[in-house]
PDB file of N, CA and C in Angstrom:
ATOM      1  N   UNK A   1     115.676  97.388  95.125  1.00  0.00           N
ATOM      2  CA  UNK A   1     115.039  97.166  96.408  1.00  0.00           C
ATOM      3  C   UNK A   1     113.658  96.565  96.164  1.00  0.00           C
ATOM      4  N   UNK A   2     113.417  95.516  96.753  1.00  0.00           N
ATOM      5  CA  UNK A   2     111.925  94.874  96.648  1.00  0.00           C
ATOM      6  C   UNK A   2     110.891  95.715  97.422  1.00  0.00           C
ATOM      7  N   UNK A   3     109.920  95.313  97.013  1.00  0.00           N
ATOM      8  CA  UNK A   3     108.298  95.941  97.472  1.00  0.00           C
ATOM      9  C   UNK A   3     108.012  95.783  99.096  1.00  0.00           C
ATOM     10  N   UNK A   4     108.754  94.350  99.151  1.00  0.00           N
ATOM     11  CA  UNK A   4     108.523  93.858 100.649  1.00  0.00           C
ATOM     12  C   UNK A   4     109.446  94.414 101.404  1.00  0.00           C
ATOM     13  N   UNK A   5     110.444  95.413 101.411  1.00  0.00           N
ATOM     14  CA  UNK A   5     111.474  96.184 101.920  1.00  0.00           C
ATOM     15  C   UNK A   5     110.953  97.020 102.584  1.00  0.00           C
ATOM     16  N   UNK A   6     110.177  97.566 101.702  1.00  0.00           N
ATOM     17  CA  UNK A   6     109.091  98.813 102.382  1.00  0.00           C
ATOM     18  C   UNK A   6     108.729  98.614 103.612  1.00  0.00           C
ATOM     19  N   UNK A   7     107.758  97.013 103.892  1.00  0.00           N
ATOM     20  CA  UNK A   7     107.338  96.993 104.864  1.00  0.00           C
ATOM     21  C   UNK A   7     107.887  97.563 106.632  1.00  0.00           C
ATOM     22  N   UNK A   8     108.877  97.681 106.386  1.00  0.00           N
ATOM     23  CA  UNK A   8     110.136  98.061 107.468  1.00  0.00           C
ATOM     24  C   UNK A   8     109.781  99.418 108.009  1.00  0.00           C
ATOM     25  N   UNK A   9     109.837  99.895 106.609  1.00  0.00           N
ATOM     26  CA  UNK A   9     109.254 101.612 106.439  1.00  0.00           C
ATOM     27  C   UNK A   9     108.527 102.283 106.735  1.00  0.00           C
ATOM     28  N   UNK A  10     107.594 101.361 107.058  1.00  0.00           N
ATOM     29  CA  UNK A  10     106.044 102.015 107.017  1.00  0.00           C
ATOM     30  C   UNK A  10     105.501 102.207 109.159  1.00  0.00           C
ATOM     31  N   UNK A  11     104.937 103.136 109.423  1.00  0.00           N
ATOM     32  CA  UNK A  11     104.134 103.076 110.874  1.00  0.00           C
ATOM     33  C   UNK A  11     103.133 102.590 110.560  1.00  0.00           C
ATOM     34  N   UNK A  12     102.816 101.112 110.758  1.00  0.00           N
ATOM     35  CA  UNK A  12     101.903 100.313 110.953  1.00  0.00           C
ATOM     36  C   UNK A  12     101.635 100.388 112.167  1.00  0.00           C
ATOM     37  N   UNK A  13     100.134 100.695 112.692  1.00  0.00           N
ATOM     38  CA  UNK A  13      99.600 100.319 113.712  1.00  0.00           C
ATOM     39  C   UNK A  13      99.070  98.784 114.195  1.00  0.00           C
ATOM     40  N   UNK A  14      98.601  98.100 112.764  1.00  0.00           N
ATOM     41  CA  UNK A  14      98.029  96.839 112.863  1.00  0.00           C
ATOM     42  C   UNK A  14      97.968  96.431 111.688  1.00  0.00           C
ATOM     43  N   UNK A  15      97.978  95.192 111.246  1.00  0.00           N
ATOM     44  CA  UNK A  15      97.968  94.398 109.692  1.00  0.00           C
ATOM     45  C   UNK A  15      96.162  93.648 109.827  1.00  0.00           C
ATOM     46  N   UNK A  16      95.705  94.312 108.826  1.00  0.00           N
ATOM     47  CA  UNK A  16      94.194  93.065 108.271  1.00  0.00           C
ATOM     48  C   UNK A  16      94.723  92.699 107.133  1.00  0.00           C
ATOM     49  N   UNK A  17      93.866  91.444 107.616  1.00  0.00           N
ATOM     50  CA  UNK A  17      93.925  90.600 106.867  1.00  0.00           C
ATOM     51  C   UNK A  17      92.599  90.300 105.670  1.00  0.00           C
ATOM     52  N   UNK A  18      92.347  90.863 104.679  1.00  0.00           N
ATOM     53  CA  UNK A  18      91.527  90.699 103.137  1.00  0.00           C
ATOM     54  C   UNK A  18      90.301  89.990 104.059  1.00  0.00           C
ATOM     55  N   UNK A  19      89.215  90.452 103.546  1.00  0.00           N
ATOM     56  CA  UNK A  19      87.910  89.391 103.770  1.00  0.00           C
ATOM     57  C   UNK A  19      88.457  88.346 103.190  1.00  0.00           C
ATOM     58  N   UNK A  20      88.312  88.787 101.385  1.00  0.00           N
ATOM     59  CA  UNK A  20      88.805  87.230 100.853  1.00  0.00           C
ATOM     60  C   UNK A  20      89.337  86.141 101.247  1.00  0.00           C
ATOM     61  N   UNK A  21      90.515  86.527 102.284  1.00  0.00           N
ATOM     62  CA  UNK A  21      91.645  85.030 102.655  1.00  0.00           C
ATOM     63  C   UNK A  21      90.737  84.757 103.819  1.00  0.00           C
ATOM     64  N   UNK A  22      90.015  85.442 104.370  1.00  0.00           N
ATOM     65  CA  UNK A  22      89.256  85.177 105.830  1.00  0.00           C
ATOM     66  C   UNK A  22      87.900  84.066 104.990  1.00  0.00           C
ATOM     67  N   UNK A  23      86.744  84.813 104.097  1.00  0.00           N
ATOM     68  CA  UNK A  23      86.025  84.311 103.601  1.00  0.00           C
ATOM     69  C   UNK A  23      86.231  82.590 102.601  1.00  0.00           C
ATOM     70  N   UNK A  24      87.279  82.467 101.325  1.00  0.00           N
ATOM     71  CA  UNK A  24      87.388  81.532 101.033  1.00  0.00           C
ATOM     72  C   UNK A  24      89.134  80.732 101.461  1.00  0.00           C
ATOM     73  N   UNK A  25      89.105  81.403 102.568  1.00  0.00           N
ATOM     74  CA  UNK A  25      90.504  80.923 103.022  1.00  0.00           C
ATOM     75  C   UNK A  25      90.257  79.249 103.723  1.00  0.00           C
ATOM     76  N   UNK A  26      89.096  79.404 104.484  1.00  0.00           N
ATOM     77  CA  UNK A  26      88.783  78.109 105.368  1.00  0.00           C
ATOM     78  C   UNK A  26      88.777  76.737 104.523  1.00  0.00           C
ATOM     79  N   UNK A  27      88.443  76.654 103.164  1.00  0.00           N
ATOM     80  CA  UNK A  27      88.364  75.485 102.350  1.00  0.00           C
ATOM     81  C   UNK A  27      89.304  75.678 101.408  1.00  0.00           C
ATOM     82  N   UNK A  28      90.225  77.113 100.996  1.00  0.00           N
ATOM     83  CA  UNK A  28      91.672  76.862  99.603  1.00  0.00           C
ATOM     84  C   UNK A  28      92.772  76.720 100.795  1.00  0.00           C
ATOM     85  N   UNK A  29      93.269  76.047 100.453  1.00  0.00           N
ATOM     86  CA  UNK A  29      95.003  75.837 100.308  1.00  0.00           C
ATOM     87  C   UNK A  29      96.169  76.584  99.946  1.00  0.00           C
ATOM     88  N   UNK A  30      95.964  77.185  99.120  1.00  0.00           N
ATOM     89  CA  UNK A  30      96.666  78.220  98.428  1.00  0.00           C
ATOM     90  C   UNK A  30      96.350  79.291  99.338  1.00  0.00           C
ATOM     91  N   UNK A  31      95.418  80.032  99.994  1.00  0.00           N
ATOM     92  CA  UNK A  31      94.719  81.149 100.495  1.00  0.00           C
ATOM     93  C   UNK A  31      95.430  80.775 101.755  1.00  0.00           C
ATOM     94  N   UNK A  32      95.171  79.868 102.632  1.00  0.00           N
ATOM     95  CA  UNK A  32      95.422  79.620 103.755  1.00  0.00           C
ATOM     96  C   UNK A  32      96.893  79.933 104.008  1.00  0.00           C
ATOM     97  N   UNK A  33      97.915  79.098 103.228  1.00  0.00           N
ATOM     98  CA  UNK A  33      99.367  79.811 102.795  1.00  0.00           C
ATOM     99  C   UNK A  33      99.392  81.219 103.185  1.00  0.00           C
ATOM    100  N   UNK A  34      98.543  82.015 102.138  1.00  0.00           N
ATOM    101  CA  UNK A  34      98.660  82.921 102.133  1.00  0.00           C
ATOM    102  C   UNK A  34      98.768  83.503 103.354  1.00  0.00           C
ATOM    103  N   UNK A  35      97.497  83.512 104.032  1.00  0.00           N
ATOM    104  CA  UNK A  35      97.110  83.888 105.461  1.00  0.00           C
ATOM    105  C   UNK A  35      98.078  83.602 106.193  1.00  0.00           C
ATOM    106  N   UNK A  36      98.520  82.343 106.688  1.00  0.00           N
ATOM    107  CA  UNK A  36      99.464  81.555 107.313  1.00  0.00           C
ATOM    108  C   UNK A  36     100.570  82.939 107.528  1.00  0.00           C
ATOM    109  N   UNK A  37     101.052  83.219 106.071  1.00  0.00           N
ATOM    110  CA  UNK A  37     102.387  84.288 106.085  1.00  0.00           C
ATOM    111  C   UNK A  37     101.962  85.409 106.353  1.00  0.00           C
ATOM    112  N   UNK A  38     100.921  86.105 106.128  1.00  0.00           N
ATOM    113  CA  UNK A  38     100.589  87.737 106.755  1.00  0.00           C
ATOM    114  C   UNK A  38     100.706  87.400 108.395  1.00  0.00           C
ATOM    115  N   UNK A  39     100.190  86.146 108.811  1.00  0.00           N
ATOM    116  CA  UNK A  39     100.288  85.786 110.198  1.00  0.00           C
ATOM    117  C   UNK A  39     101.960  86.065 111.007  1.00  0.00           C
ATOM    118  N   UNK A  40     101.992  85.386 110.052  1.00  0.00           N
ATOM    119  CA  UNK A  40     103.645  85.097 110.322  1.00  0.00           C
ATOM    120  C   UNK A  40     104.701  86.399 110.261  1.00  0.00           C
ATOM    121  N   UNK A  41     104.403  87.326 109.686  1.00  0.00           N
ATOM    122  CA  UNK A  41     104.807  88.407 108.684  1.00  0.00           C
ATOM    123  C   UNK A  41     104.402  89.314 110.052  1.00  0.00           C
ATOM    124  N   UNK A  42     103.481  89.384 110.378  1.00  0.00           N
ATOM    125  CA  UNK A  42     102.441  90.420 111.773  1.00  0.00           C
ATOM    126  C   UNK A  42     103.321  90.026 112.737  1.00  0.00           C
ATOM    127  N   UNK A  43     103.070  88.823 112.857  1.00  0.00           N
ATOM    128  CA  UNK A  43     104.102  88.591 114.334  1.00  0.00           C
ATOM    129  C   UNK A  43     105.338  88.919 114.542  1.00  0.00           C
ATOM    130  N   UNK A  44     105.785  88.871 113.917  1.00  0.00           N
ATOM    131  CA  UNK A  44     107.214  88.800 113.451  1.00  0.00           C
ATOM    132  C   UNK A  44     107.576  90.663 113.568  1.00  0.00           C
ATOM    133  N   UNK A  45     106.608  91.215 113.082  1.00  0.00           N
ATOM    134  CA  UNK A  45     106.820  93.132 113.056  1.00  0.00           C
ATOM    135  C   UNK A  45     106.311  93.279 114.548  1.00  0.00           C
ATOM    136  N   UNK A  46     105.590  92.122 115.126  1.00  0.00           N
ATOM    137  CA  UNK A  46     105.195  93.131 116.610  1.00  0.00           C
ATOM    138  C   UNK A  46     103.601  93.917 116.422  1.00  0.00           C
ATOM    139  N   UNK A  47     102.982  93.155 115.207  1.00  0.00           N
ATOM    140  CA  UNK A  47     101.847  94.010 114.983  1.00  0.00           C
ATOM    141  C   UNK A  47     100.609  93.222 115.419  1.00  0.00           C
ATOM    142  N   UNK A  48      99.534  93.882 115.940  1.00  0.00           N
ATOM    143  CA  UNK A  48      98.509  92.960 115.766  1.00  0.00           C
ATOM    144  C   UNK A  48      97.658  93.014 114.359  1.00  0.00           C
ATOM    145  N   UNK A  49      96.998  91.852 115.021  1.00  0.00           N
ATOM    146  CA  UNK A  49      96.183  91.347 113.041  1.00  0.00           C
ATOM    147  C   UNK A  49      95.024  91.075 113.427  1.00  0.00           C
ATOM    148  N   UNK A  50      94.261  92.262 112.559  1.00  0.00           N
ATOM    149  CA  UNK A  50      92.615  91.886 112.384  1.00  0.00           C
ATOM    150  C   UNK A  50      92.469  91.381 111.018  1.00  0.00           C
ATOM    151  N   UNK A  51      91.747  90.553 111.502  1.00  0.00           N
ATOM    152  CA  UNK A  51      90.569  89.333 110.270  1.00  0.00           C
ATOM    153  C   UNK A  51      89.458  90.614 110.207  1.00  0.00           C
ATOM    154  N   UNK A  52      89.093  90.948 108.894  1.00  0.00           N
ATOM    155  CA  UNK A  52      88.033  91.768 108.183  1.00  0.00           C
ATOM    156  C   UNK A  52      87.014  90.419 107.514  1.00  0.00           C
ATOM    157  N   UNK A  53      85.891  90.674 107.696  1.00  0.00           N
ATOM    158  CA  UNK A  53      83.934  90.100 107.138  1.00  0.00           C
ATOM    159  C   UNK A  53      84.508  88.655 107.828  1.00  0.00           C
ATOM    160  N   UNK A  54      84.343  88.092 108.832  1.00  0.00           N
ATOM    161  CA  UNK A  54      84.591  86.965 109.622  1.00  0.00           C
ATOM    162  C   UNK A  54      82.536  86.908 109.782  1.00  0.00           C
ATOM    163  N   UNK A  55      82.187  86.400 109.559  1.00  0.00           N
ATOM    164  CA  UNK A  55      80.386  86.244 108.972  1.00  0.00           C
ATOM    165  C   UNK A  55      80.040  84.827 109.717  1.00  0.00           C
ATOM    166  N   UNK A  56      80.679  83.921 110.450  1.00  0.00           N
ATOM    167  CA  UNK A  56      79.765  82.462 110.718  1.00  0.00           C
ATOM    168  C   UNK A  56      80.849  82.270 111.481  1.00  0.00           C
ATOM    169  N   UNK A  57      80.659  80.859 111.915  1.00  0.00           N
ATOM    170  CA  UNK A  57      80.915  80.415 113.267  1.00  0.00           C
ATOM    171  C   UNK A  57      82.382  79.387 112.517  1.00  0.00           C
ATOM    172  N   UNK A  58      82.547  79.121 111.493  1.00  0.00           N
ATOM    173  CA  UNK A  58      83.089  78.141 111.142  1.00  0.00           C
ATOM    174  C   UNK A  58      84.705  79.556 110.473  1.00  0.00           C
ATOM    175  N   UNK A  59      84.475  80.282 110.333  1.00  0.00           N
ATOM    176  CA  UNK A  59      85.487  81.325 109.619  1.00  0.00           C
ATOM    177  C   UNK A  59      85.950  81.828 111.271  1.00  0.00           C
ATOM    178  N   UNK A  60      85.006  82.233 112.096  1.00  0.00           N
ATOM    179  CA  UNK A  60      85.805  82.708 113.582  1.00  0.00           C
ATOM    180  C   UNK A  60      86.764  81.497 114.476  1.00  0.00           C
ATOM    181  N   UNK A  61      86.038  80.149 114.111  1.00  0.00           N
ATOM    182  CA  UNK A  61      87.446  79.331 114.632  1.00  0.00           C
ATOM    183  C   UNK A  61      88.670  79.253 113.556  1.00  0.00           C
ATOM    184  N   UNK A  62      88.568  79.820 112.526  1.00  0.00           N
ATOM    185  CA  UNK A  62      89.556  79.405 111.261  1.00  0.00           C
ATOM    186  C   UNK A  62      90.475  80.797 111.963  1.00  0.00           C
ATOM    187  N   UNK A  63      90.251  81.771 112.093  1.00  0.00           N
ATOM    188  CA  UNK A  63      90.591  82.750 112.938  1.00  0.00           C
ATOM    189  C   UNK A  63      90.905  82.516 114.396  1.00  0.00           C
ATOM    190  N   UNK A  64      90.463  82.546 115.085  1.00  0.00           N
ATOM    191  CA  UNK A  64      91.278  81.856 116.364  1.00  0.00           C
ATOM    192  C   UNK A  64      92.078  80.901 115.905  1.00  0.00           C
ATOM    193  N   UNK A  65      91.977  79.806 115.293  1.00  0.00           N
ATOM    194  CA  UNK A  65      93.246  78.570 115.576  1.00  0.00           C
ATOM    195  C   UNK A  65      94.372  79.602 114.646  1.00  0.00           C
ATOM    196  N   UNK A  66      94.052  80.541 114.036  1.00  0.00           N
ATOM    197  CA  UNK A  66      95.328  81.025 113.460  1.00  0.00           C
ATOM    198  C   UNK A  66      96.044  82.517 114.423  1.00  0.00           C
ATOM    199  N   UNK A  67      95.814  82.653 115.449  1.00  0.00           N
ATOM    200  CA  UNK A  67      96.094  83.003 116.955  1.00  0.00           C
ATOM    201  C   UNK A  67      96.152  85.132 115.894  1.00  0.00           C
ATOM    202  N   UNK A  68      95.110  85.229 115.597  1.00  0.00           N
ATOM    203  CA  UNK A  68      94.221  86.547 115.414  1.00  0.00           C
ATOM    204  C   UNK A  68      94.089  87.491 117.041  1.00  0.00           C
ATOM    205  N   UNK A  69      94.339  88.671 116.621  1.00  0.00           N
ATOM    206  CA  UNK A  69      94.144  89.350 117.998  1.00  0.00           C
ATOM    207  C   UNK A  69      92.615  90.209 117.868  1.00  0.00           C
ATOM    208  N   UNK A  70      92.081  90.455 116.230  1.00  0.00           N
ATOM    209  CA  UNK A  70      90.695  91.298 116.954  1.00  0.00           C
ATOM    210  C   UNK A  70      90.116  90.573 115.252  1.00  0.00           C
ATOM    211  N   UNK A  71      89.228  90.249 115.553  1.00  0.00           N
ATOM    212  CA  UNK A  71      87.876  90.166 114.569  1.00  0.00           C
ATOM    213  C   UNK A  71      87.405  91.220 114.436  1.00  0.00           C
ATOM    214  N   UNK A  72      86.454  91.298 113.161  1.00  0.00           N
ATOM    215  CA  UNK A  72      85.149  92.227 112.331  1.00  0.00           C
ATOM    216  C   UNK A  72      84.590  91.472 111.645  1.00  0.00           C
ATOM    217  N   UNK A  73      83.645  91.637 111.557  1.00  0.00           N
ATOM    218  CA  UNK A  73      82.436  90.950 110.985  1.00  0.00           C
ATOM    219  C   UNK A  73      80.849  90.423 111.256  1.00  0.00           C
ATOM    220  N   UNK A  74      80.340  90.421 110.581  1.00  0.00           N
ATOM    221  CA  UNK A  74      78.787  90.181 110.907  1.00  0.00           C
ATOM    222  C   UNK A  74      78.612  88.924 112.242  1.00  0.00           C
ATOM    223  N   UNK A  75      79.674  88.146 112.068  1.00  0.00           N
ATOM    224  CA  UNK A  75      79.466  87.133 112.947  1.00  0.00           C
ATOM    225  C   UNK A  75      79.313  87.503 114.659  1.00  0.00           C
ATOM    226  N   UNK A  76      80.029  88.657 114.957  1.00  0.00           N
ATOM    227  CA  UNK A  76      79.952  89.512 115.889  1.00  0.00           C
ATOM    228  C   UNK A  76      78.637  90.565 116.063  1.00  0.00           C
ATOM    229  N   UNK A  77      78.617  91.780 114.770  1.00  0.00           N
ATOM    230  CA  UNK A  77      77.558  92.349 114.809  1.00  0.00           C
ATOM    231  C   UNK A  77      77.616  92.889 113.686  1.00  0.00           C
ATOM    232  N   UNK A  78      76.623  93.552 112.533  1.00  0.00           N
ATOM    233  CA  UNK A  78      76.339  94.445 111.757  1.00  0.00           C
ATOM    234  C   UNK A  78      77.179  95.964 111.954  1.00  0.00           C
ATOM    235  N   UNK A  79      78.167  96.393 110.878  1.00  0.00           N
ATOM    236  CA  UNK A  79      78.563  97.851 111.232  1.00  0.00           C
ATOM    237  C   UNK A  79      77.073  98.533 112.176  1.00  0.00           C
ATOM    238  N   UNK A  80      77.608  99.477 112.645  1.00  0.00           N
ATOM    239  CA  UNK A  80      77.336 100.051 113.646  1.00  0.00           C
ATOM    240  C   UNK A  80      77.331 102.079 113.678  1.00  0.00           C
ATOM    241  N   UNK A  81      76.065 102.739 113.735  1.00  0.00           N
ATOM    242  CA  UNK A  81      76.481 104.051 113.805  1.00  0.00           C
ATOM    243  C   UNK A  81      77.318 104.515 114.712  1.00  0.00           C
ATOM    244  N   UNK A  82      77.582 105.450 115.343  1.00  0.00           N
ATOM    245  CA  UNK A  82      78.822 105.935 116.458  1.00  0.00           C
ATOM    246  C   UNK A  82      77.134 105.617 117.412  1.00  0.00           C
ATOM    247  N   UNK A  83      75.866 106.052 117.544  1.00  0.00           N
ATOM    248  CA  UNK A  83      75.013 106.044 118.009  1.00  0.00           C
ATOM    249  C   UNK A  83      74.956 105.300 118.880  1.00  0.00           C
ATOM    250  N   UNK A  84      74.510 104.207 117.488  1.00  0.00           N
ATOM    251  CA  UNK A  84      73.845 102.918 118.024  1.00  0.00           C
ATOM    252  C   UNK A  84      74.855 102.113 118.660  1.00  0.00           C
ATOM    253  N   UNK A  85      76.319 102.658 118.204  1.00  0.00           N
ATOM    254  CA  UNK A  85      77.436 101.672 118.835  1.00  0.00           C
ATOM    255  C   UNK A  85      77.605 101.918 120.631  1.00  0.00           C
ATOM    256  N   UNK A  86      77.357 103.463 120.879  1.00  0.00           N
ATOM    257  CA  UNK A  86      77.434 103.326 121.697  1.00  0.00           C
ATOM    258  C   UNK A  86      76.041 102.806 122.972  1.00  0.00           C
ATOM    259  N   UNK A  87      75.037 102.782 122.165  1.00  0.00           N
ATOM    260  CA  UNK A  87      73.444 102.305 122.832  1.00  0.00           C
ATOM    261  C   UNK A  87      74.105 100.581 122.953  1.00  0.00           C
ATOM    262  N   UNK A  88      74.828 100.214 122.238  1.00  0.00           N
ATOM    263  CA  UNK A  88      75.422  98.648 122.183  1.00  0.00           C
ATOM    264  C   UNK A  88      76.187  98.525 123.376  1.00  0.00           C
ATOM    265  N   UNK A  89      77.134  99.288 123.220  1.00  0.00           N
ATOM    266  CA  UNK A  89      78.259  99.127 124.270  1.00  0.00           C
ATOM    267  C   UNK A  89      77.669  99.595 125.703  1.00  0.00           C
ATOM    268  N   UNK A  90      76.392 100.045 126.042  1.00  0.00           N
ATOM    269  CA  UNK A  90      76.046 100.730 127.136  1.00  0.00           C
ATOM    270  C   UNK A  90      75.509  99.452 127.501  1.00  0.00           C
ATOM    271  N   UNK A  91      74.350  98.862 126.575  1.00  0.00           N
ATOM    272  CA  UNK A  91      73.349  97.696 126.863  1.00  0.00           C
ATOM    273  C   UNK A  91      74.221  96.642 127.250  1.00  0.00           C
ATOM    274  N   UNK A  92      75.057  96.299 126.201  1.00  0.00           N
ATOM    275  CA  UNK A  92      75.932  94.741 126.509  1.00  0.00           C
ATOM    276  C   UNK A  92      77.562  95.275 126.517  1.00  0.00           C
ATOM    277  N   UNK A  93      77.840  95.076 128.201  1.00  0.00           N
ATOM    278  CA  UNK A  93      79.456  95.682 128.190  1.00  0.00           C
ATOM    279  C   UNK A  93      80.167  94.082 128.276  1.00  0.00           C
ATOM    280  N   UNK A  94      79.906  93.236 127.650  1.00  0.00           N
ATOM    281  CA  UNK A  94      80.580  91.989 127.675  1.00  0.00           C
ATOM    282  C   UNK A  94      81.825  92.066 126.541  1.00  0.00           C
ATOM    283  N   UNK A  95      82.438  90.886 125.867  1.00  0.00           N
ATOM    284  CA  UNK A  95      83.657  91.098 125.492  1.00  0.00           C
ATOM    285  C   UNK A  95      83.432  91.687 123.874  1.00  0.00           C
ATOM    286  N   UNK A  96      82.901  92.788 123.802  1.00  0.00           N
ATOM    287  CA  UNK A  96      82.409  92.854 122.473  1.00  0.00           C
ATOM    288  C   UNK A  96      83.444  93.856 121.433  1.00  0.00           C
ATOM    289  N   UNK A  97      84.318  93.997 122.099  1.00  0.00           N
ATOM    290  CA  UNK A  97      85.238  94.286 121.129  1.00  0.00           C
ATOM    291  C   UNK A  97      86.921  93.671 121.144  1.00  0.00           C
ATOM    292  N   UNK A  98      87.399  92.757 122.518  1.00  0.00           N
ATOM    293  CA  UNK A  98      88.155  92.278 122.787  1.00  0.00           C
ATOM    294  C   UNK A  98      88.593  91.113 122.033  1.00  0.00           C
ATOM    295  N   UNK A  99      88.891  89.808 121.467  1.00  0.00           N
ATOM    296  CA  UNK A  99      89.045  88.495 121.086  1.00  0.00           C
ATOM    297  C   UNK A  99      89.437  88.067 121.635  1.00  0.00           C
ATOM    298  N   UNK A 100      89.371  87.023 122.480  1.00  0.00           N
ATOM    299  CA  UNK A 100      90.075  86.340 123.465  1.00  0.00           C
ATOM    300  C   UNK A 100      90.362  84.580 122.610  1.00  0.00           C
ATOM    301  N   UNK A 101      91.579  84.530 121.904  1.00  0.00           N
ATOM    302  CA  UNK A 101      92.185  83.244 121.341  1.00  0.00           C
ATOM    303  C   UNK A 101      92.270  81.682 122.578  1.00  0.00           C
TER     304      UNK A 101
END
């Protein structure tokens, strides 16, 4: 039985996706592949897929055009205490945890 059999097996709530393929995914080829199939792989189970360290403006459209349901990363905001997250979410109730593709 292969490794990828498992996947069947498992209660996945949601698939992320590596900083790495998010970070040097936008300029390799090989990486993007990669990504491409966890994409493909998510959809396909019915799962949603967060992109993990999405950091600039040029990695969050590499993420949207690859139809991503939730971002993380600095490009959004700095981790966050439960505190200060919620002094955030009180101050600015705009789309700050939603992704809209």
């Amino acid at each position: 039985m292969s490794n990828l059999s498992n996947l069947c097996k498992l209660n996945l709530n949601e698939i992320k996706i590596d900083c790495s393929f998010v970070t040097n995914g936008v300029k390799d080829d090989r990486l993007q592949s990669v990504f491409n199939s966890i994409v493909s792989l998510a959809k396909n189970l019915d799962k949603p897929i967060v992109a993990e360290n999405v950091e600039d403006m040029e990695q969050m459209i590499y993420a949207k055009t690859k139809s991503i349901d939730y971002i993380q990363g600095y490009h959004y905001n700095k981790p966050l205490s439960l505190e200060e997250f919620i002094c955030y979410v009180v101050a600015d109730k705009s789309s700050y945890l939603h992704f809209d593709p």
